[in-house]
Protein backbone atom coordinates (compact mmCIF):
# COMPACT_ATOMS: atom_id res chain seq x y z
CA UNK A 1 8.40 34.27 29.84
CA UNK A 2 9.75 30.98 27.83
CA UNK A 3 7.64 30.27 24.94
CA UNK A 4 6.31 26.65 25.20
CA UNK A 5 7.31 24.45 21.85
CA UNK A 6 4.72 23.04 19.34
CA UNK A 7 4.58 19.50 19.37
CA UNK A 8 6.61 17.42 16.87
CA UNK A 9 4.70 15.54 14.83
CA UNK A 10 6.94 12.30 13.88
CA UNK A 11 6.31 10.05 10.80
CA UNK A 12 6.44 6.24 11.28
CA UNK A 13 7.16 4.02 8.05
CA UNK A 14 4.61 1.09 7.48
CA UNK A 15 5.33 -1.34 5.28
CA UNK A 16 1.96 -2.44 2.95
CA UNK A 17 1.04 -5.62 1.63
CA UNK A 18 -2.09 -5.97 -0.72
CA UNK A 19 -2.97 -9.01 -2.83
CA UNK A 20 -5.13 -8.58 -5.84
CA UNK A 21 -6.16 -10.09 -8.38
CA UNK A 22 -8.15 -9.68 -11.57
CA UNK A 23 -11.64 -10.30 -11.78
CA UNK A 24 -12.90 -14.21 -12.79
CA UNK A 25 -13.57 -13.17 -16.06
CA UNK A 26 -10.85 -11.16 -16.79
CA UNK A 27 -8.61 -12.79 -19.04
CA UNK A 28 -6.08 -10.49 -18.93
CA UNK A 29 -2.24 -11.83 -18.41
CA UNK A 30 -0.44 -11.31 -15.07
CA UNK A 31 2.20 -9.35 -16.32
CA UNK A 32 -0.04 -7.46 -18.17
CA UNK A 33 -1.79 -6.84 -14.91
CA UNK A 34 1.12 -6.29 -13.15
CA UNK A 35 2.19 -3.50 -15.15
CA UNK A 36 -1.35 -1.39 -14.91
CA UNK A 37 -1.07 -1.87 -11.71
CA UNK A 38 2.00 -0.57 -11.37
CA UNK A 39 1.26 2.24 -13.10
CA UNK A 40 -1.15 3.31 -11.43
CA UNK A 41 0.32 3.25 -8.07
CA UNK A 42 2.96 5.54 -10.05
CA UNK A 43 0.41 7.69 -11.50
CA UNK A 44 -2.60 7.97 -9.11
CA UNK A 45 -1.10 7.36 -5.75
CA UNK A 46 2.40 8.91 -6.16
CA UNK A 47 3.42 10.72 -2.90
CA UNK A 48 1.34 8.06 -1.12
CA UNK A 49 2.57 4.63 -1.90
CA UNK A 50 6.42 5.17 -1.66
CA UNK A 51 8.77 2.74 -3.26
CA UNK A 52 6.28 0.21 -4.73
CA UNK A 53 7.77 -3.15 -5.94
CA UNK A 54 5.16 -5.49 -8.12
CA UNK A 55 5.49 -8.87 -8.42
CA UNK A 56 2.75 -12.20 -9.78
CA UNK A 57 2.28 -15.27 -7.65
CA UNK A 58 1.36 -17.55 -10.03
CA UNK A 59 0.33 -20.21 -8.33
CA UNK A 60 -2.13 -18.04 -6.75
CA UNK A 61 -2.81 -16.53 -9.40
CA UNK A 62 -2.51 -12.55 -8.00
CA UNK A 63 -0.36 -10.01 -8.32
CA UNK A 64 1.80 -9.19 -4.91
CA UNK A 65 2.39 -5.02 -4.29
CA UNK A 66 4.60 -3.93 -1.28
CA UNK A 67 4.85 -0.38 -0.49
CA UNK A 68 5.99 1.81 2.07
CA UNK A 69 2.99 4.60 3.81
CA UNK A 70 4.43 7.41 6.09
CA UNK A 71 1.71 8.01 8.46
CA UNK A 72 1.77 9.31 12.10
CA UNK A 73 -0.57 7.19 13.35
CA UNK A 74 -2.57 3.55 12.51
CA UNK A 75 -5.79 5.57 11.62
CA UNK A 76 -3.67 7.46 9.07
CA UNK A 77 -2.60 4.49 7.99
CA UNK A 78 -6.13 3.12 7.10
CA UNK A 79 -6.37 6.45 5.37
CA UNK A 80 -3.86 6.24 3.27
CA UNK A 81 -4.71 3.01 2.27
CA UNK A 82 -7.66 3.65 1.46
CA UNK A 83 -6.60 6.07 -1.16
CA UNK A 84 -4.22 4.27 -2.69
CA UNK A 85 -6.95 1.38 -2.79
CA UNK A 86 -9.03 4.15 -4.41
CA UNK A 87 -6.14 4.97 -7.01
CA UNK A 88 -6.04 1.58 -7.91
CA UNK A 89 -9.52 0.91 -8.43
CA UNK A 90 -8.99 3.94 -10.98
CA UNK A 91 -6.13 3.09 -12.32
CA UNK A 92 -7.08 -0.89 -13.06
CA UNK A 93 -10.44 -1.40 -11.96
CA UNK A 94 -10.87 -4.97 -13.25
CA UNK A 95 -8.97 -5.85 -9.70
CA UNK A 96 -10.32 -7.36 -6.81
CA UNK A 97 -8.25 -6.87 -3.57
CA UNK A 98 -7.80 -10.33 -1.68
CA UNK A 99 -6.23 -9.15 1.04
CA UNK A 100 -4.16 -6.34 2.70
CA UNK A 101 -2.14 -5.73 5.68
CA UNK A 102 0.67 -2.94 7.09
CA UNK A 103 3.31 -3.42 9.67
CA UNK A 104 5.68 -0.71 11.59
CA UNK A 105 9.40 -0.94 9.80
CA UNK A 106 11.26 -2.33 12.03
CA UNK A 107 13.64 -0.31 13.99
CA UNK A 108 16.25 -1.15 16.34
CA UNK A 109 14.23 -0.12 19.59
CA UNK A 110 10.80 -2.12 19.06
CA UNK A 111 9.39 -5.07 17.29
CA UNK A 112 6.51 -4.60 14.18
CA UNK A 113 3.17 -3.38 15.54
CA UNK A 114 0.63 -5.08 12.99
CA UNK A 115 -1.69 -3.26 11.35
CA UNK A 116 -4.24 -4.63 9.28
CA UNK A 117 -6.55 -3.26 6.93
């Protein structure tokens, strides 16, 4: 009798935006900023925010993160977000988050499914 295969579970790449930026009375310096909060993605979220690339918008006045989340679905997604938004608040928790969003990669068969958290 054939044996019937376990599902594959496949992993999707999202790509992660998040805007924060330090609380009103903060006075800390962006790049100051910048760097905690780099660290602690690196420290407190490694394994979960892949690849993360920092960078200050200073006429905003915020500090930009992208990242990459390997998740199988969009509710894993949230998950995973919501960790790394819970390693951050650990990590630097002088930072408000502004905003936040996650898109598909892009791949050659299908346009970005948004995702927003």
């Amino acid at each position: 009798m054939p044996r019937l295969q376990e599902p594959t579970t496949i992993k999707t790449e999202f790509q992660a935006l998040l805007h924060l930026a330090p609380e009103p009375n903060d006075d800390r310096d962006l790049a100051e900023v910048a760097e905690l909060t780099l660290r602690a993605l690196q420290t407190e979220a490694a394994g979960l925010a892949l690849g993360p690339v920092v960078c200050i918008d200073l006429d905003r006045r915020v500090v930009e993160i992208e990242l990459t989340v390997e998740a199988t679905s969009a509710s894993e997604v949230h998950q995973k977000m919501g960790l790394i938004l819970g390693a951050l608040e650990r990590g630097a928790p002088f930072l408000l988050v502004q905003d936040s969003s996650a898109s598909r990669s892009p791949s050659l068969e299908s346009e970005p499914e948004p995702v927003y958290a």
